[in-house]
Protein backbone atom coordinates (compact mmCIF):
# COMPACT_ATOMS: atom_id res chain seq x y z
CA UNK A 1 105.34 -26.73 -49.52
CA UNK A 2 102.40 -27.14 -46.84
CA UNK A 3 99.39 -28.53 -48.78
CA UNK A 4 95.77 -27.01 -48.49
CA UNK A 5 93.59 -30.13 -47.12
CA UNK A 6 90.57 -29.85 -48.65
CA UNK A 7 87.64 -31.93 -50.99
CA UNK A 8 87.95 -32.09 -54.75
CA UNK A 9 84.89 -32.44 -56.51
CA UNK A 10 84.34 -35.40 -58.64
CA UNK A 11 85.50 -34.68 -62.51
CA UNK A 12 82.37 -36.05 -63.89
CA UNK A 13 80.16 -34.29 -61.41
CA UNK A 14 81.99 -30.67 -62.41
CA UNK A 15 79.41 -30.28 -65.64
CA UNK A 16 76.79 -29.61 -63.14
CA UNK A 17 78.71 -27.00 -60.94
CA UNK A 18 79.92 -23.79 -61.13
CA UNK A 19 83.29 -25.07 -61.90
CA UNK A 20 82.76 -25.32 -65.26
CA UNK A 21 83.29 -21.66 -65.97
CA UNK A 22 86.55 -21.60 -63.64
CA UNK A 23 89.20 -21.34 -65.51
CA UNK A 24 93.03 -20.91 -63.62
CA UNK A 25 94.80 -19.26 -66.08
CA UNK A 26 92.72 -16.40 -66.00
CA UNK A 27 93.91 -15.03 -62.45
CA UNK A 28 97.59 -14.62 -61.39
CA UNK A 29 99.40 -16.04 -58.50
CA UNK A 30 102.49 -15.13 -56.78
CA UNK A 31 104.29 -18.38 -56.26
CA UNK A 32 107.51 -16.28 -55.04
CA UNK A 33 104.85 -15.45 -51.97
CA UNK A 34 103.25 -18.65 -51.74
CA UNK A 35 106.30 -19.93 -51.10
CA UNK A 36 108.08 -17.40 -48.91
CA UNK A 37 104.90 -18.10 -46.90
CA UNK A 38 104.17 -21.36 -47.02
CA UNK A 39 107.24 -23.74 -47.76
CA UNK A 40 109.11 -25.27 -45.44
CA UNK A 41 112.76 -24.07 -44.91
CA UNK A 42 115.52 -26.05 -45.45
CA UNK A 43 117.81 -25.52 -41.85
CA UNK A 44 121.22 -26.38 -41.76
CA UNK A 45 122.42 -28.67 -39.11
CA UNK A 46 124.85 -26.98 -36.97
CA UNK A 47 127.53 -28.47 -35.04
CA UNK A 48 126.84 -29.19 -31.37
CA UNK A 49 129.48 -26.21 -30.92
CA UNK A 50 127.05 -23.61 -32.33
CA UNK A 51 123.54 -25.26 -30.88
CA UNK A 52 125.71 -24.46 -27.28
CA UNK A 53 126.52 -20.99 -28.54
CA UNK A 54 122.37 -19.88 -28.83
CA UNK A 55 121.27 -21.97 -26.15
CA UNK A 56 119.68 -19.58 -22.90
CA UNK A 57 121.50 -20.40 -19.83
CA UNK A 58 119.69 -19.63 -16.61
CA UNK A 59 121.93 -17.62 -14.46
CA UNK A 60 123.09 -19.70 -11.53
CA UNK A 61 121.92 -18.34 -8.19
CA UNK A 62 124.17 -18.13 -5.24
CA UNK A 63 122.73 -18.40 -1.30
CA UNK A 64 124.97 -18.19 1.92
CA UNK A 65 122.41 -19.39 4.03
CA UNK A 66 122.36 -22.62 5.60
CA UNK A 67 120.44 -25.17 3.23
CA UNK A 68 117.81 -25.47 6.05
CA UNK A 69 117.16 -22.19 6.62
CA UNK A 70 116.67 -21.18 3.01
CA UNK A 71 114.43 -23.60 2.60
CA UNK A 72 112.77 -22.24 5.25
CA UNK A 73 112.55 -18.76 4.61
CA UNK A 74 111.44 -19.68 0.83
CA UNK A 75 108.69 -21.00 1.87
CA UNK A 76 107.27 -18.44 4.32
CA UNK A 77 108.16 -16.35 1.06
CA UNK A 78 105.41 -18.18 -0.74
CA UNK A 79 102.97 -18.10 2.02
CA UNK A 80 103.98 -13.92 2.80
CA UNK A 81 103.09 -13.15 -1.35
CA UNK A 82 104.44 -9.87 -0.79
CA UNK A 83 107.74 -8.06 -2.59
CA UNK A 84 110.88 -7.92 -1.38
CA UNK A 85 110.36 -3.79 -1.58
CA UNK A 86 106.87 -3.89 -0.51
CA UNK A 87 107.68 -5.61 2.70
CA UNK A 88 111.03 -2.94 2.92
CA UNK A 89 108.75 -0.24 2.51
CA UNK A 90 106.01 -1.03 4.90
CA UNK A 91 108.43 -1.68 7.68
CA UNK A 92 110.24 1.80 6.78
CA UNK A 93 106.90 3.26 6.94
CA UNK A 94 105.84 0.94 10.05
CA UNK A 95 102.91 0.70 7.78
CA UNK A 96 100.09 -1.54 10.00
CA UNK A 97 97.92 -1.55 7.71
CA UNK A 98 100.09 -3.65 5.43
CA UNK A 99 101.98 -5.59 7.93
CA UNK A 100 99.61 -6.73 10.60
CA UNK A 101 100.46 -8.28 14.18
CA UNK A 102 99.53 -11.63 12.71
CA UNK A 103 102.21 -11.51 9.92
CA UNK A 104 104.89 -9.69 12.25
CA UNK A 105 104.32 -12.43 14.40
CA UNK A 106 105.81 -14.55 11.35
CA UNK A 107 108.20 -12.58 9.97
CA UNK A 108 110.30 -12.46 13.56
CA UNK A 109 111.29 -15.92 12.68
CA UNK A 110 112.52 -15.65 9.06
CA UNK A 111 114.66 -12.36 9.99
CA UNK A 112 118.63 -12.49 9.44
CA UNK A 113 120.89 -12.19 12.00
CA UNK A 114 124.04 -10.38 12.36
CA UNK A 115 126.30 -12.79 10.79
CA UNK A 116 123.85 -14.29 7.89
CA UNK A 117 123.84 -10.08 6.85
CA UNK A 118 127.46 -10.34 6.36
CA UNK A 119 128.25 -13.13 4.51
CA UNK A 120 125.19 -12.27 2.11
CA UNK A 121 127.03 -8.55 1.89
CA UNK A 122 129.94 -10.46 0.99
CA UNK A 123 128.25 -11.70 -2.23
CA UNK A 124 128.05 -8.04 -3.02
CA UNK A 125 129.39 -8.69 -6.57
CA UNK A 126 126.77 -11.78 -7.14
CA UNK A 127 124.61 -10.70 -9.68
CA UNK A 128 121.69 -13.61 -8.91
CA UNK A 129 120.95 -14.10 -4.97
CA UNK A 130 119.06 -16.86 -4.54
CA UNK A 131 115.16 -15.58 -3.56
CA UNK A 132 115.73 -15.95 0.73
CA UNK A 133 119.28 -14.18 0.43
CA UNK A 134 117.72 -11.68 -1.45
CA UNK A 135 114.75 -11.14 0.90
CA UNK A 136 117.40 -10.99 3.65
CA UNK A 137 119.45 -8.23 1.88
CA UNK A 138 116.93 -6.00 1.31
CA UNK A 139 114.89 -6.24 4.77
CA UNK A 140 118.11 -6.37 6.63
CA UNK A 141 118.88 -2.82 4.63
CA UNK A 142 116.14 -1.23 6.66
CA UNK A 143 118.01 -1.71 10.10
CA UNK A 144 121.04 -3.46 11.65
CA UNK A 145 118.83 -5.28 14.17
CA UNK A 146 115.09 -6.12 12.12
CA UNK A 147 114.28 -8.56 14.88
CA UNK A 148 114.58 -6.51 17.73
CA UNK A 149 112.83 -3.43 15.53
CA UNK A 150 110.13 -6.57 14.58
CA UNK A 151 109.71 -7.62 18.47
CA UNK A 152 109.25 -4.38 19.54
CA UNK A 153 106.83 -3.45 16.54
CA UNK A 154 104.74 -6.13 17.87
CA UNK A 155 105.08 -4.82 21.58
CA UNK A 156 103.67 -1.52 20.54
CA UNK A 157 100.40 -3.82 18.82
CA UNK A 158 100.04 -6.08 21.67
CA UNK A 159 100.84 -3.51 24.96
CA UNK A 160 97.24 -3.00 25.88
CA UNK A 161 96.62 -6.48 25.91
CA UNK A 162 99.16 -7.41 27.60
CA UNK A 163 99.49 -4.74 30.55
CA UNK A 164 95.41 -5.40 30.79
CA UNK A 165 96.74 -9.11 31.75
CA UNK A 166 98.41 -8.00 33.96
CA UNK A 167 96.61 -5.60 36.06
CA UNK A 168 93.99 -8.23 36.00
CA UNK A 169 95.88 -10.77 37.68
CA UNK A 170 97.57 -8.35 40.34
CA UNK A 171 93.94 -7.11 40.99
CA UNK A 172 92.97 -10.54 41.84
CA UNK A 173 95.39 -11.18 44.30
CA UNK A 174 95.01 -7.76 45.85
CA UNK A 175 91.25 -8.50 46.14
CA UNK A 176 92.17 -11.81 48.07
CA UNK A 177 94.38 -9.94 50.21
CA UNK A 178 92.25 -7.27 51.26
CA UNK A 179 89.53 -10.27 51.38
CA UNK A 180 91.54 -12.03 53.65
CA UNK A 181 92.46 -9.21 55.73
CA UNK A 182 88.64 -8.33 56.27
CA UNK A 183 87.55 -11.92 57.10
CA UNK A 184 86.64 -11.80 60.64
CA UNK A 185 84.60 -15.13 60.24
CA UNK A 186 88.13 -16.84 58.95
CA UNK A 187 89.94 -15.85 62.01
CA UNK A 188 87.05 -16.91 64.15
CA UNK A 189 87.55 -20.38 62.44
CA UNK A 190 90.91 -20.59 63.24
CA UNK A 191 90.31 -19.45 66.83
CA UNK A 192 88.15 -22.74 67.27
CA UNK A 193 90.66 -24.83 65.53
CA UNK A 194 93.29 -23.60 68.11
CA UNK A 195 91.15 -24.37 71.16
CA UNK A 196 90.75 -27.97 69.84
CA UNK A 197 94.44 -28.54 69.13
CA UNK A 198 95.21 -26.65 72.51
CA UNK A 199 92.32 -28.99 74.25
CA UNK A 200 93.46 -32.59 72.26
CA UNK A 201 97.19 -31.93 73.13
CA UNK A 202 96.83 -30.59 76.61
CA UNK A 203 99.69 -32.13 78.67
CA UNK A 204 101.80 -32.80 75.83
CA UNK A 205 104.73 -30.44 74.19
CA UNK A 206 102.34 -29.66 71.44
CA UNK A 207 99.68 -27.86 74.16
CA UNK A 208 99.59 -24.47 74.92
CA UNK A 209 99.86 -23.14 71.78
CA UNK A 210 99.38 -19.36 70.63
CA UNK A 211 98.95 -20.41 67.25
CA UNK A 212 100.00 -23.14 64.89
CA UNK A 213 101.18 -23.10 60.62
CA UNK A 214 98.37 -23.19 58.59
CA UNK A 215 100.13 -25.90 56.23
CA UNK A 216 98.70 -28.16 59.67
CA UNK A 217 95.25 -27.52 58.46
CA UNK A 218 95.74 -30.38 56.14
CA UNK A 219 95.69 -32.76 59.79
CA UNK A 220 92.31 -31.78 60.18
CA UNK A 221 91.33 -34.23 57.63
CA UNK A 222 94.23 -36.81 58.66
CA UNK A 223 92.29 -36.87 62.64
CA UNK A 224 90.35 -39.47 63.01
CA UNK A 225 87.87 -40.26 65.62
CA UNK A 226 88.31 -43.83 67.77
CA UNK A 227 86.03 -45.79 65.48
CA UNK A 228 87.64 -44.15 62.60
CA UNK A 229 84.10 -43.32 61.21
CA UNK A 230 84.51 -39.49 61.06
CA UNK A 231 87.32 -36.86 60.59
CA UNK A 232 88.11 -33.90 62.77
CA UNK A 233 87.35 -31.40 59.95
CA UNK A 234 83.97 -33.16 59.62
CA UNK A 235 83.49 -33.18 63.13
CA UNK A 236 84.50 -29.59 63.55
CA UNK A 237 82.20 -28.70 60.39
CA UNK A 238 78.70 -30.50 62.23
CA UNK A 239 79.63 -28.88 65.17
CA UNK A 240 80.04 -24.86 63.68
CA UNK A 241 76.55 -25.95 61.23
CA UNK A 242 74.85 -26.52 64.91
CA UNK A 243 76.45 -23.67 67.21
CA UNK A 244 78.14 -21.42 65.34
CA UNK A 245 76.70 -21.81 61.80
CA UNK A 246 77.69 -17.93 60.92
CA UNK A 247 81.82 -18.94 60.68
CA UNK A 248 80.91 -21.15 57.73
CA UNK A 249 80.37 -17.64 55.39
CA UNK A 250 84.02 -17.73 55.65
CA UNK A 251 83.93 -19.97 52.60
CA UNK A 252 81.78 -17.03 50.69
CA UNK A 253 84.42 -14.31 52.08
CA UNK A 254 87.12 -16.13 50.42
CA UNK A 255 85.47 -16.90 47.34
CA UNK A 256 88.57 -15.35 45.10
CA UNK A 257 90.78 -17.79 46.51
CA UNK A 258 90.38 -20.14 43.72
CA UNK A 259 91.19 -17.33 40.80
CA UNK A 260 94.03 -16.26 43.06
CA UNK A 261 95.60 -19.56 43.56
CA UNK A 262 95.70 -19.65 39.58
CA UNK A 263 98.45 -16.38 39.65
CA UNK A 264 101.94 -17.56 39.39
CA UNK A 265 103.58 -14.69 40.85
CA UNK A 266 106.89 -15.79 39.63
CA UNK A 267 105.69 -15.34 36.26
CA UNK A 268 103.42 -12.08 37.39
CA UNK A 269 106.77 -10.65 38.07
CA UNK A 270 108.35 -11.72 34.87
CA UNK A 271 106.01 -10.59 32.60
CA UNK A 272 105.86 -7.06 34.38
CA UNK A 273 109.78 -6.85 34.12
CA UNK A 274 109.77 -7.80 30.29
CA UNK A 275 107.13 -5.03 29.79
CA UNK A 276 109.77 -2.58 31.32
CA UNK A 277 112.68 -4.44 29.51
CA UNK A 278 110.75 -3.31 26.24
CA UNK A 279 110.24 0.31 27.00
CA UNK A 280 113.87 0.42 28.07
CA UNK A 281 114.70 -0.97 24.45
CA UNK A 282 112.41 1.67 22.90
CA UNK A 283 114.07 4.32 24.79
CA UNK A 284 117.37 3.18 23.77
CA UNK A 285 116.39 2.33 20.06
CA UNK A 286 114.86 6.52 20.27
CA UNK A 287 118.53 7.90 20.94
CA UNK A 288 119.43 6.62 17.51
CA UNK A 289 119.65 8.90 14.48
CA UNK A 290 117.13 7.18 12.31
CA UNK A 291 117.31 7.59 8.21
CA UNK A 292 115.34 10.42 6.75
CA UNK A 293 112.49 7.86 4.92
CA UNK A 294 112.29 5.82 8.60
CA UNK A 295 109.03 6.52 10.52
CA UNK A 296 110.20 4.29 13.36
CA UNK A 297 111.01 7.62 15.74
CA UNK A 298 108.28 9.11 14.73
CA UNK A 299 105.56 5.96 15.56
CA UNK A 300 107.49 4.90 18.61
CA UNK A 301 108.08 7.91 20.30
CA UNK A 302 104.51 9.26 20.99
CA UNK A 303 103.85 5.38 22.16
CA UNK A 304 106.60 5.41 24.61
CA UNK A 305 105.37 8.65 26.22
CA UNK A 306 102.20 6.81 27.01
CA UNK A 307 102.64 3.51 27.39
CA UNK A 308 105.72 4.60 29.88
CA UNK A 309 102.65 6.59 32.09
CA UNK A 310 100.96 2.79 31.82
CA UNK A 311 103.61 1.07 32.75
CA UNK A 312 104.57 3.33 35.54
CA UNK A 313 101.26 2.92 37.14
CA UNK A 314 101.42 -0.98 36.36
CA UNK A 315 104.47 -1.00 38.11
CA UNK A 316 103.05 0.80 41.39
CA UNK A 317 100.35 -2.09 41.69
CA UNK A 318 102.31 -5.05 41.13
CA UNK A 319 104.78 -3.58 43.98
CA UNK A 320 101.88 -2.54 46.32
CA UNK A 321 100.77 -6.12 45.64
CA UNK A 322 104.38 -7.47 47.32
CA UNK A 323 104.10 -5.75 50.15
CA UNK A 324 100.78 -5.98 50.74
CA UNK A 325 101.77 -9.91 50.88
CA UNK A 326 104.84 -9.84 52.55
CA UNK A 327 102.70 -7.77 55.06
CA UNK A 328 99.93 -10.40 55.18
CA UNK A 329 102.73 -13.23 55.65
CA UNK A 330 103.98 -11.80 58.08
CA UNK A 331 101.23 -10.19 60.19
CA UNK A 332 98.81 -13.26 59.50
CA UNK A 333 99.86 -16.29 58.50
CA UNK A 334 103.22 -15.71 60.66
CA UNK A 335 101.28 -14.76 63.24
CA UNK A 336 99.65 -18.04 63.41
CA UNK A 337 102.63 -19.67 63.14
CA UNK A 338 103.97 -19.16 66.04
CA UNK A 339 105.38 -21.85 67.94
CA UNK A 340 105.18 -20.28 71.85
CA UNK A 341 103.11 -21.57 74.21
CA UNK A 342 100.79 -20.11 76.79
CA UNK A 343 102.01 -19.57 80.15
């Protein structure tokens, strides 16, 4: 029986109490309750047999994926706090309110692939996935290809941005173009240049130029005068300050050089092809019967009608922009590359 802890009062003290009117045996108890309540059952040891039999197992879970990469994918899991359906559903619904650019960004990375979906669809009898299978089984239910679908999600977020890139950078270079084009004070410069190159190689193979490659400019600074105190570019530069200060605006004129020289055409070019690589994939993702609960046709199409208009004129400038420079190779800078001589 659990005992009641509490503080007797002193038998010779009781006389001056209340307790010495109490008397037990005129209330009734239930000791049957007292001790269905509060004794202390007697339990039977059972054998190690029956302790197994009413123990809880946990079910043991089962994952397919490379040790690694679960480990991975569990912990974006943690940092995504999101269902399994939720996620499912907002991707169904292409729901960007839910699944912002930021966390698409993420989830391109911790998407299955082809052959992860069917080895985890060959666990179709496994009652306990581990948590990353699982996640993979039920995003990789809303379409045979969630990265691509995620990539071009994400494409459709960041097109503005990214054809606004661009256009920027072809504009540059177009400005330079047209800049150089105009410069009459340039060509004036290099007019001098010529008659001092034609003047300090007279008599030699090198005289009688009609023009020379620009990369020779860089000489200019490599001339030295006989005490070796001054360079022909400075030389040249005192003399055009005195006589002909006006061909120095040249420098103004050709101010976008510098933001020009920063454009990597090669990668100009790529990034305008990718854009059209993308639409192309929309297109070809559009000719697909989608499921009856998948807004991806109905998001993507309206945004491939436009964007396409974009990218069409997009396209126009960067190709403008390489013949405008092919023409300015070859009609300028060839031009003064010429290697004839006056007669």
């Amino acid at each position: 029986m659990k005992n009641l802890h509490w503080s007797t009062v002193n038998p010779f003290d009781v006389e001056k109490t209340v307790w010495k009117t109490v008397n037990e045996d005129s209330v009734m108890i239930s000791a049957k309750e007292l001790e269905d309540k509060f004794c202390w059952k007697e339990i039977e040891s059972k054998s190690n047999e029956e302790t197994k039999a009413v123990e809880v197992k946990q079910p043991e879970t089962v994952s397919v994926l490379d040790p690694k990469r679960s480990y991975n994918v569990e912990i974006f899991l943690g940092r995504l706090k999101m269902d399994n359906w939720d996620v499912r559903n907002a991707m169904m619904e292409m729901n960007e309110q839910v699944l912002k650019i930021d966390v698409l960004n993420k989830m391109i990375n911790f998407v299955p692939t082809p052959e992860e979906l069917e080895a985890i669809k060959q666990q179709e009898g496994v009652a306990h996935l581990a948590a990353p299978d699982m996640y993979f089984k039920i995003i990789g239910s809303v379409d045979s290809n969630p990265k691509q679908r995620l990539e071009l999600w994400v494409f459709k977020l960041s097109f503005d941005d990214a054809v606004k890139a661009e256009r920027d950078k072809i504009q540059v270079v177009q400005d330079t173009v047209q800049n150089i084009r105009r410069s009459n004070h340039f060509q004036k410069l290099l007019t001098y240049i010529l008659a001092i190159g034609n003047y300090m190689n007279g008599g030699t193979k090198n005289g009688g130029a009609f023009g020379f490659k620009l990369g020779s400019l860089i000489q200019l600074s490599r001339s030295k005068t006989v005490d070796n105190k001054q360079s022909l570019l400075q030389y040249l530069y005192e003399w055009l300050e005195v006589h002909d200060n006006s061909v120095l605006d040249f420098t103004n004129e050709l101010a976008c050089l510098e933001d020009a020289s920063a454009v990597d055409m090669s990668t100009l070019r790529e990034n305008v092809t990718s854009i059209g690589s993308r639409l192309k994939a929309i297109q070809d993702r559009l000719k697909q019967k989608p499921t009856s609960t998948d807004q991806f046709l109905n998001v993507m199409t309206p945004f491939y009608t436009s964007a396409s208009n974009t990218f069409e004129h997009l396209s126009t400038s960067f190709q403008t922009l390489q013949k405008d420079l092919k023409s300015l190779g070859y009609n300028f800078f060839f031009f003064h590359s010429v290697s004839k001589k006056k007669k």
